[in-house]
N, C-alpha and C. Protein backbone atom coordinates (compact mmCIF):
# COMPACT_ATOMS: atom_id res chain seq x y z
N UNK A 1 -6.13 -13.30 -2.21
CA UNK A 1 -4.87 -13.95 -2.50
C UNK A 1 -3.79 -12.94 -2.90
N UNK A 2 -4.46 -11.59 -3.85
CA UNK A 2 -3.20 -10.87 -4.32
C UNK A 2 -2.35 -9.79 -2.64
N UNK A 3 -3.55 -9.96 -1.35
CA UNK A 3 -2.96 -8.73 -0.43
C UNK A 3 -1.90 -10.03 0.15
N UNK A 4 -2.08 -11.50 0.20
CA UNK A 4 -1.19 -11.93 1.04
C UNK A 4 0.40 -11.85 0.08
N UNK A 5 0.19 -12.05 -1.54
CA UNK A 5 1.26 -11.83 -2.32
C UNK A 5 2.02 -10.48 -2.13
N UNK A 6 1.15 -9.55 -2.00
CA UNK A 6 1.87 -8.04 -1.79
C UNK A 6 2.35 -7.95 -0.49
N UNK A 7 1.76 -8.42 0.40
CA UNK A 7 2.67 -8.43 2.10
C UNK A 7 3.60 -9.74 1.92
N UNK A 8 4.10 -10.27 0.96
CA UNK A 8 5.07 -11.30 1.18
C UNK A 8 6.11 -10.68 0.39
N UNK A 9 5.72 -9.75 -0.47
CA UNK A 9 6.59 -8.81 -1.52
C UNK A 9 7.10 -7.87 -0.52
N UNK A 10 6.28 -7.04 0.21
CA UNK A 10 6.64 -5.85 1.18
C UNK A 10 7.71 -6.34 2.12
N UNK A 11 7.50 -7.73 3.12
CA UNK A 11 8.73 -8.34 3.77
C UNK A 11 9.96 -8.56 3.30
N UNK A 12 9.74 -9.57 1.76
CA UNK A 12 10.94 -9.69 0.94
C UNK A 12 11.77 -8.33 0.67
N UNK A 13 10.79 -7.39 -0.06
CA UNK A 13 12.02 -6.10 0.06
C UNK A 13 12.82 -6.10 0.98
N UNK A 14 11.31 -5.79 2.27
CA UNK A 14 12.41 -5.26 3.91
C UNK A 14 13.57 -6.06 3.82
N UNK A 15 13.28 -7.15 4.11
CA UNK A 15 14.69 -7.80 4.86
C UNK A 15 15.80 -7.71 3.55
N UNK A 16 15.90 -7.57 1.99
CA UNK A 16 16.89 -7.38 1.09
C UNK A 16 17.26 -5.50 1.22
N UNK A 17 16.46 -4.93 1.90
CA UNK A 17 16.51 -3.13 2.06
C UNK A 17 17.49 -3.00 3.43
N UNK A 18 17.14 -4.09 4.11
CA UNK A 18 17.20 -3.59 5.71
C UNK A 18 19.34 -3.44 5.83
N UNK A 19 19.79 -3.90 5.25
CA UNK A 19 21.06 -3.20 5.18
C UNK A 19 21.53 -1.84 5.61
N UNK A 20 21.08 -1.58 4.41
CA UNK A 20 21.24 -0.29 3.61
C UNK A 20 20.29 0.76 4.31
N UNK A 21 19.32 0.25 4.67
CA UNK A 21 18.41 1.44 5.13
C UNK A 21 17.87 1.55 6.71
N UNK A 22 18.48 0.08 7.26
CA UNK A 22 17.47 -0.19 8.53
C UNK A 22 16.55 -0.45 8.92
N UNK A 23 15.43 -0.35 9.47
CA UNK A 23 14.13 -0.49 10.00
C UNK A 23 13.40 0.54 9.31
N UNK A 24 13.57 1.66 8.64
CA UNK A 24 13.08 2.57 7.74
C UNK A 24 12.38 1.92 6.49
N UNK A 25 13.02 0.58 6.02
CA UNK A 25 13.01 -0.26 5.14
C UNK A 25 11.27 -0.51 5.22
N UNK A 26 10.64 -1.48 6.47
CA UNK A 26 9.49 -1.43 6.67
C UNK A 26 8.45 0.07 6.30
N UNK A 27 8.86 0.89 7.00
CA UNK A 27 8.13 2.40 6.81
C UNK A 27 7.97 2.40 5.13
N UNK A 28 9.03 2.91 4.48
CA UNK A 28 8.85 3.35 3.14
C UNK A 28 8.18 2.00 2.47
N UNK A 29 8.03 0.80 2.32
CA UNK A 29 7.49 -0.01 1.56
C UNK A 29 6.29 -0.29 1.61
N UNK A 30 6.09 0.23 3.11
CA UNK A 30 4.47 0.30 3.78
C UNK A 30 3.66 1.39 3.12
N UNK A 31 4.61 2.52 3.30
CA UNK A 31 3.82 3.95 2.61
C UNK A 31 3.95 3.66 0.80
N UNK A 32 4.80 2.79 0.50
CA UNK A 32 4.69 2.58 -1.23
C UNK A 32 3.48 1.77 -1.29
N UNK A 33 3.05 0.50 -0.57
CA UNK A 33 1.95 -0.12 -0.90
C UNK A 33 0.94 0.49 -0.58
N UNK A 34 1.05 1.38 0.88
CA UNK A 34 -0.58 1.42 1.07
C UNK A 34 -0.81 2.66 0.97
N UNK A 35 0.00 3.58 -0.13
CA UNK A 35 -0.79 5.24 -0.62
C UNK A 35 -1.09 5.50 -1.66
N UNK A 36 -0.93 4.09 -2.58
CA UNK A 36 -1.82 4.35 -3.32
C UNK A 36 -2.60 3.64 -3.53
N UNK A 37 -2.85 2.44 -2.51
CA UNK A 37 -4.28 1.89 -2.30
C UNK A 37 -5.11 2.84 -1.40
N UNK A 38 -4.80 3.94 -0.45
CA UNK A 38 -5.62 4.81 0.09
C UNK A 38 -5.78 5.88 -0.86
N UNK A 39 -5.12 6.14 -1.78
CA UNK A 39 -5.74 7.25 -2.60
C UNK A 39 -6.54 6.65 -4.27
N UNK A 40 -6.74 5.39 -4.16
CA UNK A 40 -7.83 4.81 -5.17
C UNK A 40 -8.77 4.74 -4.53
N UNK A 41 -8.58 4.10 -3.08
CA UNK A 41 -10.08 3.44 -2.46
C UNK A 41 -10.47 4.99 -2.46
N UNK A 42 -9.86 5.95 -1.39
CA UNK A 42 -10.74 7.18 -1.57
C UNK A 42 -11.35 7.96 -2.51
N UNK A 43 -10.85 7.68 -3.64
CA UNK A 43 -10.94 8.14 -5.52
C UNK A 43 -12.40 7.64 -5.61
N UNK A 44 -12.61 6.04 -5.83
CA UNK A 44 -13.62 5.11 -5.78
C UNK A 44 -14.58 5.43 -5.16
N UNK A 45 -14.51 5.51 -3.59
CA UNK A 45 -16.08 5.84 -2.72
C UNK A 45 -16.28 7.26 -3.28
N UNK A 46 -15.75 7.86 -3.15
CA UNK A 46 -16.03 9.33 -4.06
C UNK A 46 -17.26 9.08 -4.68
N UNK A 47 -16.58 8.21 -6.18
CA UNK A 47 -17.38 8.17 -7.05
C UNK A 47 -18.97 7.81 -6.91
N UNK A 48 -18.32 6.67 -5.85
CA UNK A 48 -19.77 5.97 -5.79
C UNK A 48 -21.02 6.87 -4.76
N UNK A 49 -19.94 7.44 -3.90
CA UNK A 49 -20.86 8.77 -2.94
C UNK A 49 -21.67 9.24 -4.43
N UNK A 50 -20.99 9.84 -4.97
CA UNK A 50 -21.67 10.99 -6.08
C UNK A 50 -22.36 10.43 -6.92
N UNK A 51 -22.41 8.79 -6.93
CA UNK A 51 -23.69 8.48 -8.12
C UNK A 51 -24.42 7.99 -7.14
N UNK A 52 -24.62 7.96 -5.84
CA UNK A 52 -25.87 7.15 -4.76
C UNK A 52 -26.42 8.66 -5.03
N UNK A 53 -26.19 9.87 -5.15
CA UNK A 53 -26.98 10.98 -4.65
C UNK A 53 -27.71 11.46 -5.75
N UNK A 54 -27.33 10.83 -6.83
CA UNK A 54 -28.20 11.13 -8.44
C UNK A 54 -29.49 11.28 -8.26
């Protein structure tokens, strides 16, 4: 329920950004939501790599 709230947040920006910034609007809100869900998830399996090998 919270990824369909965050992609309804990511659109809402765009189209209140898309003025001012254009179609760039999509890009940067995309790379705000999903870099630092790719640099937890990768953080996370890490972890869990390094305690399966205990």
């Amino acid at each position: 329920m919270l990824n369909v709230g965050a992609v309804a947040l990511v659109i809402w920006g765009a189209n209140l950004m898309t003025p001012e910034i254009g179609a760039w609007a999509f890009v940067l809100l995309t790379i705000a939501v999903l870099g630092p869900f790719i640099v937890i998830r990768a953080w996370h399996n890490g972890r869990v790599a390094r305690g399966a090998q205990r």
